[in-house]
Protein backbone atom coordinates (compact mmCIF):
# COMPACT_ATOMS: atom_id res chain seq x y z
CA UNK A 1 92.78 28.92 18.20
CA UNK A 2 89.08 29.57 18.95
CA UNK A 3 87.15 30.67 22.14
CA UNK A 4 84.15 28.69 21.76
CA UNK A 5 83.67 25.04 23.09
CA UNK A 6 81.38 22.83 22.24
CA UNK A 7 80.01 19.80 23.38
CA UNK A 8 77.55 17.58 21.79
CA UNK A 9 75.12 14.59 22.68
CA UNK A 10 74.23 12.51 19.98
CA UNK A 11 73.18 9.07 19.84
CA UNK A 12 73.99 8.67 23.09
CA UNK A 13 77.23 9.65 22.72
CA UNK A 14 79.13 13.01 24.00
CA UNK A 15 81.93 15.24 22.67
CA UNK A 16 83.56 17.83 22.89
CA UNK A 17 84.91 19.89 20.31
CA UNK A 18 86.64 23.64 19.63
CA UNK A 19 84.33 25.92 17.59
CA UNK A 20 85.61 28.38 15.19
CA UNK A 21 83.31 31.47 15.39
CA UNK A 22 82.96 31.68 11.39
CA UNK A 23 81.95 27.71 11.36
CA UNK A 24 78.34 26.46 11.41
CA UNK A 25 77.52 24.11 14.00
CA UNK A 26 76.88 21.80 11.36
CA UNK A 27 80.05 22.29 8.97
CA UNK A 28 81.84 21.57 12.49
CA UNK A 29 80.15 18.29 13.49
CA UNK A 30 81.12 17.15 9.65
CA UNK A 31 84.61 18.53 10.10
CA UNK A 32 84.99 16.20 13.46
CA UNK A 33 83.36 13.29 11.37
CA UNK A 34 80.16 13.11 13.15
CA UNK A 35 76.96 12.35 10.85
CA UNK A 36 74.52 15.33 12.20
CA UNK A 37 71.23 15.08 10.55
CA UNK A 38 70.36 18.16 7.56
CA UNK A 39 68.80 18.27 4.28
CA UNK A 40 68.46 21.72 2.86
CA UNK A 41 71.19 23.66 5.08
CA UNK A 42 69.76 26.90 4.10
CA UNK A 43 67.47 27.12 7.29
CA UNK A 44 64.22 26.08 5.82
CA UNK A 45 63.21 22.57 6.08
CA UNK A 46 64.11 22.05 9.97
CA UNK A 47 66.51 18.44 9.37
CA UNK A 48 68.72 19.69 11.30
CA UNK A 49 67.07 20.94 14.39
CA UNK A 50 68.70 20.48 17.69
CA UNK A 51 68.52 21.78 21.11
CA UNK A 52 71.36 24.18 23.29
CA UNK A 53 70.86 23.14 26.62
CA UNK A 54 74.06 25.92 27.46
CA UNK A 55 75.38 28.68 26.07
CA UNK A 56 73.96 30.88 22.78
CA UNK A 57 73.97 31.00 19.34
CA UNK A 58 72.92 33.08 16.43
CA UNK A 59 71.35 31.93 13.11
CA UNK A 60 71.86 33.47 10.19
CA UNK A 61 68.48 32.34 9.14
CA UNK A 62 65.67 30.47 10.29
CA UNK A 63 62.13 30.14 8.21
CA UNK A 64 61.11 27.02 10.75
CA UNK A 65 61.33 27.45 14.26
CA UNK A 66 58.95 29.67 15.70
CA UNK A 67 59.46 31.72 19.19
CA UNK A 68 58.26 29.00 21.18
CA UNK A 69 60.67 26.66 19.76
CA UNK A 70 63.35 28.72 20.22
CA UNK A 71 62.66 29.85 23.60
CA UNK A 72 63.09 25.58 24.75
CA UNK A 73 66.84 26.71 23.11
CA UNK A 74 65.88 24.71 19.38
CA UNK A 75 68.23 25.99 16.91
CA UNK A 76 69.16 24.85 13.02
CA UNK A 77 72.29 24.16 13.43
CA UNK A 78 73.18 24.97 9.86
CA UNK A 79 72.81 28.19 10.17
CA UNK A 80 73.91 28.82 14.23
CA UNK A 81 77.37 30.24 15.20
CA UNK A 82 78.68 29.94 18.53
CA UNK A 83 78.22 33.67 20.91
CA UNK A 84 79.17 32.18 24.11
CA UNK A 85 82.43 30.57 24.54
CA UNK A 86 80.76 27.31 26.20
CA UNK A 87 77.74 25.73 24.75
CA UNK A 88 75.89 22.08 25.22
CA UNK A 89 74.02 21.10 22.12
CA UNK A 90 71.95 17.57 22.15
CA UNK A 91 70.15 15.37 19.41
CA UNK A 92 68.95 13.52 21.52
């Protein structure tokens, strides 16, 4: 069981998902069969950029986003974890 929730807009479309804390954001939108955009996923070309829009994560690394960027809550998501149990993410 995990304590993080998730819910994601992509393509128009929005769901909801449980998020183990040890899972990247993208390993768990491939796990649930979605097709999240990457390249790279080591946190350095920025294919995977999307935006949390509520709650926080972490990144274990990020060599594209500056602070402005992540102040309007852009994140890699192959690199974020899940802090808060509740989080909105969109790529859209």
């Amino acid at each position: 069981m995990t304590d993080h929730r998730v819910r994601v807009s992509m393509d128009g479309e929005e769901t909801e998902h449980d998020w183990p804390p040890d899972t990247t954001l993208l390993e768990l939108l491939r796990l649930r069969g979605l097709d999240a955009p990457s390249s790279c996923e080591e946190g350095r070309c920025g294919a995977c950029v999307c935006q949390v829009t509520e709650g926080e994560v972490k990144m274990r690394r990020n060599e594209v986003l500056d602070a402005t960027d992540l102040a309007d809550g852009y994140i890699l998501a192959c690199q974020s974890l899940p802090v808060t149990p509740n989080l909105s993410v969109t790529y859209d």
